[in-house]
PDB file of N, CA and C in Angstrom:
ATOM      1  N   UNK A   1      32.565  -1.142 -66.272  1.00  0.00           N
ATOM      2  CA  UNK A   1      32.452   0.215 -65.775  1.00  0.00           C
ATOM      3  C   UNK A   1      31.067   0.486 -65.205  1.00  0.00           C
ATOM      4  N   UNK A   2      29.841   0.109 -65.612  1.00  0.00           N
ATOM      5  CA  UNK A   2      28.646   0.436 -65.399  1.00  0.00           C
ATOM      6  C   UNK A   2      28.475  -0.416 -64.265  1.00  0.00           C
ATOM      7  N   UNK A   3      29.221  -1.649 -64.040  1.00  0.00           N
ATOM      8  CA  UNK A   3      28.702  -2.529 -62.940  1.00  0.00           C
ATOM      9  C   UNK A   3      29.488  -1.863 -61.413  1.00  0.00           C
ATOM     10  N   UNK A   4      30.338  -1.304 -62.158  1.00  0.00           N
ATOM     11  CA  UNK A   4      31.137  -0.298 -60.558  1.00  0.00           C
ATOM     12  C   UNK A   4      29.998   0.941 -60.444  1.00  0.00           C
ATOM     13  N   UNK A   5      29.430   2.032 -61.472  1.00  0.00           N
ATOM     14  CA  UNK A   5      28.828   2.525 -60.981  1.00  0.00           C
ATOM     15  C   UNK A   5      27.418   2.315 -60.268  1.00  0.00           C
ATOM     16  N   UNK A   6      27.038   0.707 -60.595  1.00  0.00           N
ATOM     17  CA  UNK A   6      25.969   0.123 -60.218  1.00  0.00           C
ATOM     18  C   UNK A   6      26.236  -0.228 -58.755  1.00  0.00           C
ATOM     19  N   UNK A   7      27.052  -0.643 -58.306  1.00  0.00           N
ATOM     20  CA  UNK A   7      27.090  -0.884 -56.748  1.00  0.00           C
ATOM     21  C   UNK A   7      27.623   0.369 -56.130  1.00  0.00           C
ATOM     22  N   UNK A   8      28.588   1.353 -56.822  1.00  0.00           N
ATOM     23  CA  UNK A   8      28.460   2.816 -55.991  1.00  0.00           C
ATOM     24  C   UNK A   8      27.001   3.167 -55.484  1.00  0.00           C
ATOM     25  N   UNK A   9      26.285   3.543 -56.889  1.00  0.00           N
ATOM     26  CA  UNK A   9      24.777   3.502 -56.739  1.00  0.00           C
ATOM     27  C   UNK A   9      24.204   2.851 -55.149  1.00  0.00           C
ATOM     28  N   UNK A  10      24.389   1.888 -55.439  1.00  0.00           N
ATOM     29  CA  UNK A  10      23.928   0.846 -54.440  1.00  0.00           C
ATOM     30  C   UNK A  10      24.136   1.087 -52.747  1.00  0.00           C
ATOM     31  N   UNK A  11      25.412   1.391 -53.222  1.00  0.00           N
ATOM     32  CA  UNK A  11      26.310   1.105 -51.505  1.00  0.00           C
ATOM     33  C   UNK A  11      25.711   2.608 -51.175  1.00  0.00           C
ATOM     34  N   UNK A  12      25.481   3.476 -52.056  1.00  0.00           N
ATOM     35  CA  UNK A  12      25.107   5.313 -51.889  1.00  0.00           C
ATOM     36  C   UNK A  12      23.741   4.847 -51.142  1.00  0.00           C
ATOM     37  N   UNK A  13      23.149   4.418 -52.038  1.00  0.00           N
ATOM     38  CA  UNK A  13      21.622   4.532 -51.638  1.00  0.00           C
ATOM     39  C   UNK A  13      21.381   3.696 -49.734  1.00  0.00           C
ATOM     40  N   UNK A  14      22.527   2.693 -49.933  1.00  0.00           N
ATOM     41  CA  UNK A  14      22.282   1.921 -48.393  1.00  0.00           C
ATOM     42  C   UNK A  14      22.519   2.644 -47.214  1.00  0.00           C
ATOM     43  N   UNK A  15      23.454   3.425 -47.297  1.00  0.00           N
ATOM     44  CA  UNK A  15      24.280   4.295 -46.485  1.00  0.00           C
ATOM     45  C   UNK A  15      23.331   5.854 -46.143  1.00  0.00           C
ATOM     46  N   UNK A  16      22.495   6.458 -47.322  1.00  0.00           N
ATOM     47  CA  UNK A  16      21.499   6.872 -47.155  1.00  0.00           C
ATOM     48  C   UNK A  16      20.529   6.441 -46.016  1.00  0.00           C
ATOM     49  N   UNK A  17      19.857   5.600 -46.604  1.00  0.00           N
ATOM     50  CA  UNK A  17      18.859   4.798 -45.898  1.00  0.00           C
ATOM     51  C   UNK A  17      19.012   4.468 -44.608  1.00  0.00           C
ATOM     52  N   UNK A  18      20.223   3.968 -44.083  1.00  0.00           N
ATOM     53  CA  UNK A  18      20.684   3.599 -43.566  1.00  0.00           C
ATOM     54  C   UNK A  18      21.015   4.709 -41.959  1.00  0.00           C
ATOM     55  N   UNK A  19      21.452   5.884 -42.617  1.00  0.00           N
ATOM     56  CA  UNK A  19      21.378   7.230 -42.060  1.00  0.00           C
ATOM     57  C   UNK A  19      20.003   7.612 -41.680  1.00  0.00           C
ATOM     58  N   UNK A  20      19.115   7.692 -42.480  1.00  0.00           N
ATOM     59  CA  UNK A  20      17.498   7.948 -42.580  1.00  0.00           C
ATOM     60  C   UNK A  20      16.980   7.052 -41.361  1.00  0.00           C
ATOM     61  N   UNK A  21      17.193   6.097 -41.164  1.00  0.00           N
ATOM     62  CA  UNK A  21      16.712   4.817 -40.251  1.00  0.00           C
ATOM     63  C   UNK A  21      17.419   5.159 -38.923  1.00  0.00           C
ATOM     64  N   UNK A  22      18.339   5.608 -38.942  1.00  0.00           N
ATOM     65  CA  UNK A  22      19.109   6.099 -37.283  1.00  0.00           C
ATOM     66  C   UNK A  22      18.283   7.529 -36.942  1.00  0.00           C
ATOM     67  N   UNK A  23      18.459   8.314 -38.011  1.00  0.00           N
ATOM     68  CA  UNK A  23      17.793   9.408 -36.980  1.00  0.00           C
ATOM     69  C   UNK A  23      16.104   9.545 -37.147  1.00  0.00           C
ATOM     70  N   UNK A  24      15.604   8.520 -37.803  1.00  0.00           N
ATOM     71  CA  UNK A  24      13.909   8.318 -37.302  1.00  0.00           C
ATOM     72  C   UNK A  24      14.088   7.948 -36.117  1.00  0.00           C
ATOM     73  N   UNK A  25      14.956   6.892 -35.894  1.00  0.00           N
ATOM     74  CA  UNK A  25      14.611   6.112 -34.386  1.00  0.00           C
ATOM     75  C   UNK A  25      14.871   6.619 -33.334  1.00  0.00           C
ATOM     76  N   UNK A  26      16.280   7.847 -34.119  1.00  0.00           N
ATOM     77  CA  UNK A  26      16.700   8.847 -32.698  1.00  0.00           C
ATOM     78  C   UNK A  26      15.699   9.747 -32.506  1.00  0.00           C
ATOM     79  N   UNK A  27      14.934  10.445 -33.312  1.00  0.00           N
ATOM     80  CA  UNK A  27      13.826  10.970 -32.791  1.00  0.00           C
ATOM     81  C   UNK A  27      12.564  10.765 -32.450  1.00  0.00           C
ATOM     82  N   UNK A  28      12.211   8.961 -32.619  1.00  0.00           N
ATOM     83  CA  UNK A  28      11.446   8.788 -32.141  1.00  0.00           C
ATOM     84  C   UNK A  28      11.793   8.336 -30.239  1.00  0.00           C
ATOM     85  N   UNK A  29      12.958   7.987 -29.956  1.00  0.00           N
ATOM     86  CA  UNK A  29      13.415   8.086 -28.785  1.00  0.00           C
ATOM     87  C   UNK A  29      13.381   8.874 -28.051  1.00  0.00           C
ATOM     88  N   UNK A  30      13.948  10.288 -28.451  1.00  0.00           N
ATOM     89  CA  UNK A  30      13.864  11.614 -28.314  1.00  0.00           C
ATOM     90  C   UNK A  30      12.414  11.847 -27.941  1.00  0.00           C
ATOM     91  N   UNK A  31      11.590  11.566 -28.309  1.00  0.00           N
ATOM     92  CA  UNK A  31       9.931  11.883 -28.223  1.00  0.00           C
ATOM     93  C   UNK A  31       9.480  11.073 -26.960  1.00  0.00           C
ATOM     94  N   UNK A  32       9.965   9.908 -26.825  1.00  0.00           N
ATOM     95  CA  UNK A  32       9.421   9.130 -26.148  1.00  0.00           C
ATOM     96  C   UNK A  32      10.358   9.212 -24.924  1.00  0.00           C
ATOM     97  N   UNK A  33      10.893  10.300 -24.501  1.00  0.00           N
ATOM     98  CA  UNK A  33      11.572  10.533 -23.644  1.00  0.00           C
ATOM     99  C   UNK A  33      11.048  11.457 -22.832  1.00  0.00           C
ATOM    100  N   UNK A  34      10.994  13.139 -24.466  1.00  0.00           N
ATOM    101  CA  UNK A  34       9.905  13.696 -23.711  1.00  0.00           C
ATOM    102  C   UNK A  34       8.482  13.519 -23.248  1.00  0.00           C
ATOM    103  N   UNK A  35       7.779  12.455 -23.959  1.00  0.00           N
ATOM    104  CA  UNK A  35       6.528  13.078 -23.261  1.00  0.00           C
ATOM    105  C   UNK A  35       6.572  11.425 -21.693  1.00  0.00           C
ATOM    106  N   UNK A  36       7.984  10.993 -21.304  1.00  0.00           N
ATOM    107  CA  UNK A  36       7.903  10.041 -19.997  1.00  0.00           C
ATOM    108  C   UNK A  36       8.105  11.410 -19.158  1.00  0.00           C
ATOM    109  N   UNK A  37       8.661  12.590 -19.416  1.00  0.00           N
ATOM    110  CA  UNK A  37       9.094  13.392 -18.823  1.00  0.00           C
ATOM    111  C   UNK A  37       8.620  14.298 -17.659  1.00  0.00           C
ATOM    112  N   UNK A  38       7.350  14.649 -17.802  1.00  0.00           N
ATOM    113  CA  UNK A  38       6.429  15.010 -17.279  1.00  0.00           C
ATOM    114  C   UNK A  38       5.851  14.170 -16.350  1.00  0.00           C
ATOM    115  N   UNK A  39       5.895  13.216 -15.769  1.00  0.00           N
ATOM    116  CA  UNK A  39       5.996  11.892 -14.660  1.00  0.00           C
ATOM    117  C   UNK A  39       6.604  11.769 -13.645  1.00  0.00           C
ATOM    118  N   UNK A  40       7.912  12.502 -14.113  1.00  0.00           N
ATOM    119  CA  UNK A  40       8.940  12.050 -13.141  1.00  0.00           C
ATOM    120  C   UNK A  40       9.482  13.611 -12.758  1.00  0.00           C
ATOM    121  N   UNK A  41       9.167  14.677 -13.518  1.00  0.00           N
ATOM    122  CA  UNK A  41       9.775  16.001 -12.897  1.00  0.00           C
ATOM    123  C   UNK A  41       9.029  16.874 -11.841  1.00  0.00           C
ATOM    124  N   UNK A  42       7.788  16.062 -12.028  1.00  0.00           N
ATOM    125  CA  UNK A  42       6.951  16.967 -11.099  1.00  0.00           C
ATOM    126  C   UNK A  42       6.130  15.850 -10.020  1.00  0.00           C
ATOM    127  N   UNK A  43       6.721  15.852  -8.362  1.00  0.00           N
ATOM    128  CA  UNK A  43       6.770  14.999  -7.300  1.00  0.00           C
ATOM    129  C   UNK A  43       5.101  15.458  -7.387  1.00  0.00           C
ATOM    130  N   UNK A  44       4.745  14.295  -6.330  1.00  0.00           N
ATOM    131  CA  UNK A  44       3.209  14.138  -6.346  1.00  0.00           C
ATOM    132  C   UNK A  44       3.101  15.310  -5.164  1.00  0.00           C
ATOM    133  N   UNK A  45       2.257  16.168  -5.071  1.00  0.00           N
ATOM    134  CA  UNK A  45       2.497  17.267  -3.600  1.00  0.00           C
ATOM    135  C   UNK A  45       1.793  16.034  -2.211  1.00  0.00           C
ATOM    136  N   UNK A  46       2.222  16.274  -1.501  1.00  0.00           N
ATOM    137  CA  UNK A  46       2.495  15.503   0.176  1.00  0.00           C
ATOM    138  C   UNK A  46       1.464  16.178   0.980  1.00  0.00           C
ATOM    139  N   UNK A  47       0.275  15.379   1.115  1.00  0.00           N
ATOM    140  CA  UNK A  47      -0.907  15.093   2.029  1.00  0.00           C
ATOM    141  C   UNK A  47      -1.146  14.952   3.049  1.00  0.00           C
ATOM    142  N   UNK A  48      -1.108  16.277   4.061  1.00  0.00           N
ATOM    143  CA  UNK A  48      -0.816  16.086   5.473  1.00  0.00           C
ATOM    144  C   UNK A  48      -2.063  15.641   6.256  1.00  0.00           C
ATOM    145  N   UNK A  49      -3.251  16.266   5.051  1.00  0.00           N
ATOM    146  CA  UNK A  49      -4.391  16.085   5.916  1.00  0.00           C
ATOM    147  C   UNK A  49      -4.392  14.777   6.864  1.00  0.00           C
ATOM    148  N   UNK A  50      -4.270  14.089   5.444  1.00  0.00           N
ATOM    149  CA  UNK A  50      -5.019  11.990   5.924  1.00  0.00           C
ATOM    150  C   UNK A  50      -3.783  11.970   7.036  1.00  0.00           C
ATOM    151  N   UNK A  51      -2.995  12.452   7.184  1.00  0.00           N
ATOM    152  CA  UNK A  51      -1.751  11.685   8.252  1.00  0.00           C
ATOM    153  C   UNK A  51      -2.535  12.154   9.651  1.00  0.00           C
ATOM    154  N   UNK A  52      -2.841  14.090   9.706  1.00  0.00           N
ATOM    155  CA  UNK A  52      -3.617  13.963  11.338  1.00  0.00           C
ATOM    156  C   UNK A  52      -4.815  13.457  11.096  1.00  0.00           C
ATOM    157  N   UNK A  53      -5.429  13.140  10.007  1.00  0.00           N
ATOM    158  CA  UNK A  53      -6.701  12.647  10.156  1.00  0.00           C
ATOM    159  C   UNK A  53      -6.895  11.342  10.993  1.00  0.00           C
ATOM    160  N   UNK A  54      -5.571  10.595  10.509  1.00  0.00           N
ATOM    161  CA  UNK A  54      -5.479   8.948  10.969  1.00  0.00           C
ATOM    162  C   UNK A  54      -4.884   9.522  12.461  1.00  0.00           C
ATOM    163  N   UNK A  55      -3.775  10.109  12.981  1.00  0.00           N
ATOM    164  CA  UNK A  55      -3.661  10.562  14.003  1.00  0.00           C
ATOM    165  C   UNK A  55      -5.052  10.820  15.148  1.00  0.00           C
ATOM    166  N   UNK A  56      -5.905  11.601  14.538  1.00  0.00           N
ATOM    167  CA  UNK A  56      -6.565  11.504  15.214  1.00  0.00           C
ATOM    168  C   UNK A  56      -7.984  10.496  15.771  1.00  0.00           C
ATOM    169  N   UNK A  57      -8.039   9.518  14.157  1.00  0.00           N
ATOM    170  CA  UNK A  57      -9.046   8.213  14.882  1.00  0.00           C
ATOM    171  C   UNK A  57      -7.675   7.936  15.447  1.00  0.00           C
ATOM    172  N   UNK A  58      -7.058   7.796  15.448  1.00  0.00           N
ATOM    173  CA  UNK A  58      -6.110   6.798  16.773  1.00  0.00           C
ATOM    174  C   UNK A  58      -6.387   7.073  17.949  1.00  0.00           C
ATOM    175  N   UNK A  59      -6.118   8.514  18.234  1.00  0.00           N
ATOM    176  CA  UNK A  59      -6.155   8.798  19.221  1.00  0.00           C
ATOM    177  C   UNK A  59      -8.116   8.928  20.407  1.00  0.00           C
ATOM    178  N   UNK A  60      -8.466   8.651  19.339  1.00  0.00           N
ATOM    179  CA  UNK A  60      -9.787   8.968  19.733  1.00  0.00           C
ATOM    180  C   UNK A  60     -10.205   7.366  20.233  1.00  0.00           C
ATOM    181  N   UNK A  61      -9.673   6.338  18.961  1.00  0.00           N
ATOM    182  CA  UNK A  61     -10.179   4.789  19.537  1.00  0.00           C
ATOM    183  C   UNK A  61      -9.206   4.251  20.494  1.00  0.00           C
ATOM    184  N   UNK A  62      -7.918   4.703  20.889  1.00  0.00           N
ATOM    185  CA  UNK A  62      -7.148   4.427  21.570  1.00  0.00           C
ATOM    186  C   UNK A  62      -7.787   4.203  22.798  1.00  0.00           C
ATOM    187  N   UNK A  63      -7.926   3.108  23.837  1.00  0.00           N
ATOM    188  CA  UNK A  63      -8.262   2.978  24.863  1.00  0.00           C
ATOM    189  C   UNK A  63      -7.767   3.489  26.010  1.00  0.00           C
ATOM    190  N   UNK A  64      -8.031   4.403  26.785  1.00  0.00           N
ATOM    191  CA  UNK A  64      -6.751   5.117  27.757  1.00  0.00           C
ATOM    192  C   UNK A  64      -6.854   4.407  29.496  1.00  0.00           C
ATOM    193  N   UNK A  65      -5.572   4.538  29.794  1.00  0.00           N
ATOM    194  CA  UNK A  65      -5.644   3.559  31.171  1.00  0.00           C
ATOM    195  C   UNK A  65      -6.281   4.530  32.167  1.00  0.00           C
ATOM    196  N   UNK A  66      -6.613   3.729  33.415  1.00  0.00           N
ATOM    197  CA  UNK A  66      -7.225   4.665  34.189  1.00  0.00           C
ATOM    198  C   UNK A  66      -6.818   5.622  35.343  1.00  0.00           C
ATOM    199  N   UNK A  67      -5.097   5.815  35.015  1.00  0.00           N
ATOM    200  CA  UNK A  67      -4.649   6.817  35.747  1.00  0.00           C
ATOM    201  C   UNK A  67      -4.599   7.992  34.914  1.00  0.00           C
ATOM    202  N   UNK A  68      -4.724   7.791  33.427  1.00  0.00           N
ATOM    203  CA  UNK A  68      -5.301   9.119  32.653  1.00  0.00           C
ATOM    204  C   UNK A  68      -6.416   9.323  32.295  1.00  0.00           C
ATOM    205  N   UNK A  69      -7.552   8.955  32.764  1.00  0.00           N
ATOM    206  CA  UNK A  69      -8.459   9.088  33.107  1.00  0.00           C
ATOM    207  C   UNK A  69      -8.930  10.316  34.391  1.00  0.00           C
ATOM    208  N   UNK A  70      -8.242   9.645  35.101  1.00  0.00           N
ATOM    209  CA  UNK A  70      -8.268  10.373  36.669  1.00  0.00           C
ATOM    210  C   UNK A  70      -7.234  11.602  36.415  1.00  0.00           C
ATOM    211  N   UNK A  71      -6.615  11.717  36.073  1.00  0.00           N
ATOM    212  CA  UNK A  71      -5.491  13.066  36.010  1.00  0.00           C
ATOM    213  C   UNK A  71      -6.529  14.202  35.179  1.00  0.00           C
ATOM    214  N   UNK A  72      -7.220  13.711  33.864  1.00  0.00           N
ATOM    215  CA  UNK A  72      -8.198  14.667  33.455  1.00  0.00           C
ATOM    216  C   UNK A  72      -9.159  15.241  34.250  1.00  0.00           C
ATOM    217  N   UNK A  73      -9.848  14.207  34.829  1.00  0.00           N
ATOM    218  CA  UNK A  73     -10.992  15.037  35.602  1.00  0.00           C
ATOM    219  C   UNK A  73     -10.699  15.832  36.768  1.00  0.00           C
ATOM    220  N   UNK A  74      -9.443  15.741  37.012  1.00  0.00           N
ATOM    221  CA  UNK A  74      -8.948  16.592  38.651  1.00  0.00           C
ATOM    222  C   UNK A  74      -9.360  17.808  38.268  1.00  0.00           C
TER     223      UNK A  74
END
């Protein structure tokens, strides 16, 4: 009789534990979900400056032919 309540005991306490060990890990998941969260919900904001900036060394080192050349100075 004592050796049945000894593995009730037993199988109680595993099944416990056992429970205890799933939802640590679910909330340590849970955690590590929220703080990836903040990464990915908020887009980086879009930098127009550098785009005419480069636009414009282009256009400035760009070598121009010499019928636009002549059309400016008319």
């Amino acid at each position: 009789m004592w050796i049945l309540v000894n593995v009730a005991m037993l199988v109680l306490a595993t099944l416990i534990t056992g429970a205890a060990a799933v939802a640590v890990y679910w909330l340590l998941l849970r955690a590590t979900l929220v703080m990836m969260r903040p990464a990915t919900l908020r887009p980086a904001p879009v930098r127009t400056e550098l785009a005419r900036g480069t636009a414009e060394l282009v256009r400035a080192f760009t070598p121009r032919r010499d019928a636009d050349r002549n059309e400016g100075s008319n």
